[in-house]
PDB file of N, CA and C in Angstrom:
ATOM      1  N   UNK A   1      -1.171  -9.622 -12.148  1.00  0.00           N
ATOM      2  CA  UNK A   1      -0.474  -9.922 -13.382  1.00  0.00           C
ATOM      3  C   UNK A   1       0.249 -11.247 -13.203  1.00  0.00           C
ATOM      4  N   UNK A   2       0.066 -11.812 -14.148  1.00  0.00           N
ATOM      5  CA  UNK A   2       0.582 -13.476 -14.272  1.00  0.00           C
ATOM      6  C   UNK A   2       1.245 -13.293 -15.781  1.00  0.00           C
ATOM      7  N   UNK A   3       3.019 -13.879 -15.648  1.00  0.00           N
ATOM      8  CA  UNK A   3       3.091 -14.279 -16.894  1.00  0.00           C
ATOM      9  C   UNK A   3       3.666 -15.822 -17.226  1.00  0.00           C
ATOM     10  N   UNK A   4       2.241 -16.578 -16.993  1.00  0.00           N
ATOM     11  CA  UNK A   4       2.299 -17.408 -17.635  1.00  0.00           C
ATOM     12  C   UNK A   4       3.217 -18.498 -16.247  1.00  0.00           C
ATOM     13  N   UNK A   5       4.148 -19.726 -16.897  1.00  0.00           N
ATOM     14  CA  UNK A   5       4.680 -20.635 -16.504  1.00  0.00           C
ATOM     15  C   UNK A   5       6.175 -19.936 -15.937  1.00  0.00           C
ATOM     16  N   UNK A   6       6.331 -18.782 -15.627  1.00  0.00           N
ATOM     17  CA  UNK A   6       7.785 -18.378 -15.395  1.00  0.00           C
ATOM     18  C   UNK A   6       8.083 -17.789 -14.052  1.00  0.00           C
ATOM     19  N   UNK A   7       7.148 -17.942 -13.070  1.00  0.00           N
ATOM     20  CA  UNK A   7       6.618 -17.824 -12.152  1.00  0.00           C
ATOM     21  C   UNK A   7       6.883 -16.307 -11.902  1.00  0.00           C
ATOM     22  N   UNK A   8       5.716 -15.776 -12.401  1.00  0.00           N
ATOM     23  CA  UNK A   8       5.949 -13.732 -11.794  1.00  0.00           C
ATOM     24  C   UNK A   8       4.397 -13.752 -12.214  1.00  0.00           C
ATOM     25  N   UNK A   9       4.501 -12.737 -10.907  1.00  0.00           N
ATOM     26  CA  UNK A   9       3.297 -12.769  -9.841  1.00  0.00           C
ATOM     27  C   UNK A   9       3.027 -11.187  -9.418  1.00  0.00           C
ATOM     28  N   UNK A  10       2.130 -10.268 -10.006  1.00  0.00           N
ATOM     29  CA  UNK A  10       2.263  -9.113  -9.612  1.00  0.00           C
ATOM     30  C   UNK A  10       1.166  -8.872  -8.592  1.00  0.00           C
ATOM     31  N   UNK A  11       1.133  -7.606  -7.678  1.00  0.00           N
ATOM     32  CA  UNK A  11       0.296  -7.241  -6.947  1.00  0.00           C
ATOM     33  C   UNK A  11       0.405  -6.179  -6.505  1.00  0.00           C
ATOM     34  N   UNK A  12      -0.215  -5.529  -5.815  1.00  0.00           N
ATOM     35  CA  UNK A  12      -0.434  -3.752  -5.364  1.00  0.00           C
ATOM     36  C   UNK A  12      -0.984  -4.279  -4.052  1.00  0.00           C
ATOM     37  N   UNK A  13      -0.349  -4.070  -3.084  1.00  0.00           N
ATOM     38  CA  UNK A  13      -0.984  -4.223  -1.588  1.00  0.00           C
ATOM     39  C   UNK A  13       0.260  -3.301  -0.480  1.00  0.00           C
ATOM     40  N   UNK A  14      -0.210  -2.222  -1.145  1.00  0.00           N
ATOM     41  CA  UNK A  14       0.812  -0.668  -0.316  1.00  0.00           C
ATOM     42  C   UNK A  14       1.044  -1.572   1.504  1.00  0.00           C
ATOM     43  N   UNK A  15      -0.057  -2.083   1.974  1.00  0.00           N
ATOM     44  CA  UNK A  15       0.083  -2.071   2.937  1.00  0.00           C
ATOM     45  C   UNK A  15       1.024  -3.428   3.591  1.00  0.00           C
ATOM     46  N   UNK A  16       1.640  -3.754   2.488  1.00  0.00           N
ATOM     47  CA  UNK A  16       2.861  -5.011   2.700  1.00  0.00           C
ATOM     48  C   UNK A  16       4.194  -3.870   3.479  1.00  0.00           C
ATOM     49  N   UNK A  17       3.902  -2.424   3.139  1.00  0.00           N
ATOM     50  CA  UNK A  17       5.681  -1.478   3.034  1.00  0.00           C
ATOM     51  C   UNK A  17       4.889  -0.913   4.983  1.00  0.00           C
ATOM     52  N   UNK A  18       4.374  -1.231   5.085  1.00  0.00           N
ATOM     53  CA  UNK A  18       3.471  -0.539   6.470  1.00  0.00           C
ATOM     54  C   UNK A  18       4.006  -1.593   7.839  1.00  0.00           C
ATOM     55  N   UNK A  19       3.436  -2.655   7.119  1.00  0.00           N
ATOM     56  CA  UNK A  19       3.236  -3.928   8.453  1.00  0.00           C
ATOM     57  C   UNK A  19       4.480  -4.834   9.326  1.00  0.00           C
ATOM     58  N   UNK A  20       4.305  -4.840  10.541  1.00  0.00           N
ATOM     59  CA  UNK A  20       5.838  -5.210  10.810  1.00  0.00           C
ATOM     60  C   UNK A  20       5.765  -6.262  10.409  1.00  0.00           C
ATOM     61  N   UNK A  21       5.225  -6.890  10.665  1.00  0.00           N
ATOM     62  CA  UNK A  21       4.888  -8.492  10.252  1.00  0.00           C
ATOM     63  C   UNK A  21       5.414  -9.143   8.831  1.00  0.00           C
ATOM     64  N   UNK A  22       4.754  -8.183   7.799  1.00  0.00           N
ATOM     65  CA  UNK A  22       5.398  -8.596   6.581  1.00  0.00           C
ATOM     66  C   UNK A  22       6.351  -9.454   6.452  1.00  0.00           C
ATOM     67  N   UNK A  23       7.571  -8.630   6.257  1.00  0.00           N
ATOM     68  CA  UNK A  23       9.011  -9.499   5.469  1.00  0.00           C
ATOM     69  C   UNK A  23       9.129 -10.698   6.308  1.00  0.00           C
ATOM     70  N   UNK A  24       9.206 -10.748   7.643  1.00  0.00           N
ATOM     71  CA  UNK A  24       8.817 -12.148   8.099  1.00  0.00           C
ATOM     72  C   UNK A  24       8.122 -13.955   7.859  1.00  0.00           C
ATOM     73  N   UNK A  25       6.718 -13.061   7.188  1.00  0.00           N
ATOM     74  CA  UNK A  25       5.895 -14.295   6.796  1.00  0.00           C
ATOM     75  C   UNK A  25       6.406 -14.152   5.573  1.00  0.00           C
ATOM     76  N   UNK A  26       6.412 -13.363   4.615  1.00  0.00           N
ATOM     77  CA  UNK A  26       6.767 -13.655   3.464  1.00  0.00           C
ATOM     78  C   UNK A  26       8.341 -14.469   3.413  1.00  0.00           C
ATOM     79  N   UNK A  27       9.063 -14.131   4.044  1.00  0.00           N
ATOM     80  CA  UNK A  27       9.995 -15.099   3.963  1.00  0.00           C
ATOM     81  C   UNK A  27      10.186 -16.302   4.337  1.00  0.00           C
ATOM     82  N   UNK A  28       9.284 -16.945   5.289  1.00  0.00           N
ATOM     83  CA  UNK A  28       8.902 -17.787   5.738  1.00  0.00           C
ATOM     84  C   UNK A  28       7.801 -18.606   4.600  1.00  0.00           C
ATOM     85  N   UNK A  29       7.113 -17.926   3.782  1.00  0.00           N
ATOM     86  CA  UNK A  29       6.413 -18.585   3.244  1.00  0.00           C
ATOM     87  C   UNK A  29       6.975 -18.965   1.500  1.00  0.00           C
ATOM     88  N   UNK A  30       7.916 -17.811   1.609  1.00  0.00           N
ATOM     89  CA  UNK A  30       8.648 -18.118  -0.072  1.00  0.00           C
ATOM     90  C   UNK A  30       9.935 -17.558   0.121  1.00  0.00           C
ATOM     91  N   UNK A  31      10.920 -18.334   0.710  1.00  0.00           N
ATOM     92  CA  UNK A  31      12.277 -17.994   1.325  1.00  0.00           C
ATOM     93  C   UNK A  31      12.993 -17.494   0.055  1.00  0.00           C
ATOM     94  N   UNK A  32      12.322 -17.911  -1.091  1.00  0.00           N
ATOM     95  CA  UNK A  32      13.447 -17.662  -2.705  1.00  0.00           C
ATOM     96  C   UNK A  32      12.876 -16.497  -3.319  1.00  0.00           C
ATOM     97  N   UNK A  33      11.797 -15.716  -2.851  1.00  0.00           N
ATOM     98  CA  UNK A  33      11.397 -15.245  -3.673  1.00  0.00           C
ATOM     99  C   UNK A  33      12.125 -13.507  -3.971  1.00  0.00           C
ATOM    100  N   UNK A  34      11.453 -12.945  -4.972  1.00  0.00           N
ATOM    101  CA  UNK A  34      12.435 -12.425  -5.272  1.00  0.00           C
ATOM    102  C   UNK A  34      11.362 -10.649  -5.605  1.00  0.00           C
ATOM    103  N   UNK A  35      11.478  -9.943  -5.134  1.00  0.00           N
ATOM    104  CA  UNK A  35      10.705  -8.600  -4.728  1.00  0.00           C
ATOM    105  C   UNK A  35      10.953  -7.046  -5.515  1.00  0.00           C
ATOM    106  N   UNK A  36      10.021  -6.463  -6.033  1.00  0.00           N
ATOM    107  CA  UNK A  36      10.353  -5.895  -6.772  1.00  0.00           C
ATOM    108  C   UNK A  36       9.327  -4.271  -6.247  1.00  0.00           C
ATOM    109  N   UNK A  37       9.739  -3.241  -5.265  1.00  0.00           N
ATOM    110  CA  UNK A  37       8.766  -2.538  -4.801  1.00  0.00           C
ATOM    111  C   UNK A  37       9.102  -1.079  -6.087  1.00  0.00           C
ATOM    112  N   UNK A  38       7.739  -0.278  -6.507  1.00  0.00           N
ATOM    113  CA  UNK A  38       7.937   0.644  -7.161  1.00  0.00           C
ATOM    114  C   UNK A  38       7.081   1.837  -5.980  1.00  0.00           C
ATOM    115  N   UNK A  39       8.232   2.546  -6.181  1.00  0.00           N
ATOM    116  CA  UNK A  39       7.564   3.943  -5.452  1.00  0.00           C
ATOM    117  C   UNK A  39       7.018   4.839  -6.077  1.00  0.00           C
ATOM    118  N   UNK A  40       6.163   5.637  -5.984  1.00  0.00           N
ATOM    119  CA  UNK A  40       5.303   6.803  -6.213  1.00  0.00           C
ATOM    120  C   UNK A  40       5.965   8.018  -5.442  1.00  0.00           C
ATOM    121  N   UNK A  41       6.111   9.311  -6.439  1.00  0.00           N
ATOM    122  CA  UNK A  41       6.511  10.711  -5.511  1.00  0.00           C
ATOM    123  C   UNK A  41       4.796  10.436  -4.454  1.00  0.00           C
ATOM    124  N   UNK A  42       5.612  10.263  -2.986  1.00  0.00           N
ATOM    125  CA  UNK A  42       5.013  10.516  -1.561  1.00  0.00           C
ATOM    126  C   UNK A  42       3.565  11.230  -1.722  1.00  0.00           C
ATOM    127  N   UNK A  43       4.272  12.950  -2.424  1.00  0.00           N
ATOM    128  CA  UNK A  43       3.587  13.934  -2.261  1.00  0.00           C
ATOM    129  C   UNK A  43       2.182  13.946  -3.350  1.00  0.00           C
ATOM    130  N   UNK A  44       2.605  13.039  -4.547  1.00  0.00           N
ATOM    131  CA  UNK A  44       1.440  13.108  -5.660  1.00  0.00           C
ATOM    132  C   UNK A  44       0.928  11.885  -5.472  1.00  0.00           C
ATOM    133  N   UNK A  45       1.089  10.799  -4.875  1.00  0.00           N
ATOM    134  CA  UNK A  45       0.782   9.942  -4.185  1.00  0.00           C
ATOM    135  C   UNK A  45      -0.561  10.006  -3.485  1.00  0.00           C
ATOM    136  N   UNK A  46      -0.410  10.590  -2.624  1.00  0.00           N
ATOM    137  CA  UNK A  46      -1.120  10.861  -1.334  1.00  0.00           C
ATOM    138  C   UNK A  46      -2.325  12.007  -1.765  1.00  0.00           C
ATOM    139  N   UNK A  47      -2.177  12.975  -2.618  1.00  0.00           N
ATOM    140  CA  UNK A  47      -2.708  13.790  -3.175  1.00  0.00           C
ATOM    141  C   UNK A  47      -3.678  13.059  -4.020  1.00  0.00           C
ATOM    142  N   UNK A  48      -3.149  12.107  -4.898  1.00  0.00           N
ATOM    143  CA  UNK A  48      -4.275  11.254  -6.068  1.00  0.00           C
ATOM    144  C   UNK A  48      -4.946   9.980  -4.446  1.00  0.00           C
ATOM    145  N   UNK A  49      -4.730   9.688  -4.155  1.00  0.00           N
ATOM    146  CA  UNK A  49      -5.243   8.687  -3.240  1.00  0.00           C
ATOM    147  C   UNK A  49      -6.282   9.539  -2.589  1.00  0.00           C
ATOM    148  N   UNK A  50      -6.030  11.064  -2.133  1.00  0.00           N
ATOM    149  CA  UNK A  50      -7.245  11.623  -1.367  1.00  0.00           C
ATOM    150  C   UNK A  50      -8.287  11.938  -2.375  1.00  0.00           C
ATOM    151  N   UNK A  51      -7.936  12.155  -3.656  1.00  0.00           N
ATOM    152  CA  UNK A  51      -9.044  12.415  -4.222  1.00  0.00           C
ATOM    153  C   UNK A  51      -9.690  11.123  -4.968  1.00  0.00           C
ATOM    154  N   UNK A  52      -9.427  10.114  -5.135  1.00  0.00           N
ATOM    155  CA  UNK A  52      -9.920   9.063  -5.350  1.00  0.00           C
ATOM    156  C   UNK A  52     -10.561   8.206  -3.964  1.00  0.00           C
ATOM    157  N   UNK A  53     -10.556   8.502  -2.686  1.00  0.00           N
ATOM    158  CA  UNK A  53     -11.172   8.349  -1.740  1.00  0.00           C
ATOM    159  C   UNK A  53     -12.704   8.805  -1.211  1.00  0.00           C
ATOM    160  N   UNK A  54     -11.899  10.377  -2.230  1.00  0.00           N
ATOM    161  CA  UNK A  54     -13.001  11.403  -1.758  1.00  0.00           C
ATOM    162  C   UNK A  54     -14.380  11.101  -2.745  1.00  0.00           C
ATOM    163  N   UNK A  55     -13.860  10.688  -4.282  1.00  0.00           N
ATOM    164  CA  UNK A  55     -14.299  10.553  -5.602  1.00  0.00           C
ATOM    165  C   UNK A  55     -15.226   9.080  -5.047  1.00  0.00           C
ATOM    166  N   UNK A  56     -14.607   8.455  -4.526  1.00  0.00           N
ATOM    167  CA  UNK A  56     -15.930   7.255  -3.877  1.00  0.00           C
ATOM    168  C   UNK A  56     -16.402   7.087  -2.975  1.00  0.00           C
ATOM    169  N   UNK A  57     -16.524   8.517  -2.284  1.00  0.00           N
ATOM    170  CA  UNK A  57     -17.176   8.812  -1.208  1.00  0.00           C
ATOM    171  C   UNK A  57     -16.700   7.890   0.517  1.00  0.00           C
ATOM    172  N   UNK A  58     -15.528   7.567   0.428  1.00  0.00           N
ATOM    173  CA  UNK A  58     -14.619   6.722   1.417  1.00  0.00           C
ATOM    174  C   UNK A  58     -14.057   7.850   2.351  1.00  0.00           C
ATOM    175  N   UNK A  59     -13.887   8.996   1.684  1.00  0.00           N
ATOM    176  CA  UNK A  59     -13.289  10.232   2.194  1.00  0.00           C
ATOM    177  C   UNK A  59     -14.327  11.449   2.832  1.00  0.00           C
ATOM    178  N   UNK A  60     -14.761  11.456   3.859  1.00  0.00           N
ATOM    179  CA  UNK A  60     -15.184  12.875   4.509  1.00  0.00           C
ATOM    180  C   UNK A  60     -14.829  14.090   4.739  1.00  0.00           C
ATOM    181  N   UNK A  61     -13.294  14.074   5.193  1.00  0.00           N
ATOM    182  CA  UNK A  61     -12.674  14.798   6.133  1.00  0.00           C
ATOM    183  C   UNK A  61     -11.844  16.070   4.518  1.00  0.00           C
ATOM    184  N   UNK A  62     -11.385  17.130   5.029  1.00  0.00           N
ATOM    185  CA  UNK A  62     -11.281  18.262   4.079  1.00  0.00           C
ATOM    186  C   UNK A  62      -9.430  17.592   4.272  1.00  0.00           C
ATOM    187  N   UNK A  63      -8.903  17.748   2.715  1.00  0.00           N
ATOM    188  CA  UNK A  63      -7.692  17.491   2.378  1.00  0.00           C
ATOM    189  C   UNK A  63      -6.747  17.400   4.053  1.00  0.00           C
ATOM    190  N   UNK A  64      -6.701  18.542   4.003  1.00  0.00           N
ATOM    191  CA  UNK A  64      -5.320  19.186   5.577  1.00  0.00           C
ATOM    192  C   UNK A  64      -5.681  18.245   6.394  1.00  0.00           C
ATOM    193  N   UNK A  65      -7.304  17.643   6.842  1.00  0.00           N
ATOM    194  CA  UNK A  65      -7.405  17.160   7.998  1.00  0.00           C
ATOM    195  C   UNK A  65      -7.390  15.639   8.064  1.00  0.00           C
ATOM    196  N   UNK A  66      -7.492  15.048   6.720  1.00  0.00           N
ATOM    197  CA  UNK A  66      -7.659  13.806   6.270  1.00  0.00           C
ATOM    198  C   UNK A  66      -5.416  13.445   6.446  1.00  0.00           C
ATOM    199  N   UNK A  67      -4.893  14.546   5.884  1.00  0.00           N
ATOM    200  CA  UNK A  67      -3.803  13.989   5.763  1.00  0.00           C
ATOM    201  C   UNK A  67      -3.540  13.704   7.468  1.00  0.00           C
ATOM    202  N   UNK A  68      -3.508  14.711   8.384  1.00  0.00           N
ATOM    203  CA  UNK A  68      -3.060  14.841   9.904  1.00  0.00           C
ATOM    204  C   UNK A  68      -3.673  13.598  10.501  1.00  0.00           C
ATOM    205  N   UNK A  69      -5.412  12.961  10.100  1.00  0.00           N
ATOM    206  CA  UNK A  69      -5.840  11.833  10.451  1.00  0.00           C
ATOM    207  C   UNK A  69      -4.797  10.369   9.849  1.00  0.00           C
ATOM    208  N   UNK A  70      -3.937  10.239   9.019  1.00  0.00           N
ATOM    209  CA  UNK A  70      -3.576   9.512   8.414  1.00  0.00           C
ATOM    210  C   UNK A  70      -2.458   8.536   9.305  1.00  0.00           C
ATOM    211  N   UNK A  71      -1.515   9.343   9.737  1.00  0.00           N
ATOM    212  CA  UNK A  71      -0.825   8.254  10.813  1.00  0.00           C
ATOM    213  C   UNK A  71      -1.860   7.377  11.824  1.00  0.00           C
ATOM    214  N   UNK A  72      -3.048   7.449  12.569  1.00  0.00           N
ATOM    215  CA  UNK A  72      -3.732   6.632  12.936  1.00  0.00           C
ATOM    216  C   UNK A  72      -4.656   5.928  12.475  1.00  0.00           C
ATOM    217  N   UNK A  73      -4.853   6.762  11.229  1.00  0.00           N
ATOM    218  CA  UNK A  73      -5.462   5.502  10.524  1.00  0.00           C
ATOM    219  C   UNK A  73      -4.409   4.126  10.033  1.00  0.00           C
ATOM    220  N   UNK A  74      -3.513   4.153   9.610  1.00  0.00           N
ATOM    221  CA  UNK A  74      -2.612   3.285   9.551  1.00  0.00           C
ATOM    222  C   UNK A  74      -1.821   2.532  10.528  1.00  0.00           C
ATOM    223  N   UNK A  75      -1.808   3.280  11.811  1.00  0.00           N
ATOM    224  CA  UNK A  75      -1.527   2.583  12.811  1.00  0.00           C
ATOM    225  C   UNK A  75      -3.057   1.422  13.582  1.00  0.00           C
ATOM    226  N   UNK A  76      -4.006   2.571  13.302  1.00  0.00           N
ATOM    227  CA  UNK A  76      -5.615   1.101  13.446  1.00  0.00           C
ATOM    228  C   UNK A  76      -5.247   0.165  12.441  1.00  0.00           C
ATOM    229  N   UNK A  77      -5.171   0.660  11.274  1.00  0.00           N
ATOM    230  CA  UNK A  77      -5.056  -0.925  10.363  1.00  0.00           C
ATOM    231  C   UNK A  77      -4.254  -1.739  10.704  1.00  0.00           C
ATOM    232  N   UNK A  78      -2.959  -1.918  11.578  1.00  0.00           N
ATOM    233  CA  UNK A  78      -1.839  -2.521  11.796  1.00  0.00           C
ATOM    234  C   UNK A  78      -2.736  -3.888  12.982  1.00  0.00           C
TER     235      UNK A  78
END
């Protein structure tokens, strides 16, 4: 989302709230800028994400075991 000449700049990249790295470069790269994070309930969250995983075939693993796989999957992405 762009509006226009007023400089706002939207994006969805969950994995900015994950990475240590983040707030670092970003501050380094736009020391003024100005951040706006919206949270999702955790629990319906994580629930719509497994089935939209599962829904494009990204997802194998049965609900219970996909969630317990989830801390290392996010720690590989790091």
């Amino acid at each position: 989302m762009s509006l226009g000449n007023h400089g706002v700049t939207g994006g969805a990249f969950p994995i900015y709230l994950f990475h240590p790295l983040v707030p670092e470069r970003i501050h380094h790269l736009l020391p003024k800028i100005k951040l706006i994070t919206l949270l999702r309930n955790p629990t319906e969250r994580a629930i719509s994400h497994y089935f939209h995983q599962k829904g494009m075939g990204r997802e194998t693993l049965p609900m219970g075991e996909a969630f317990q796989a989830e801390d290392q999957r996010i720690h590989s992405a790091l």
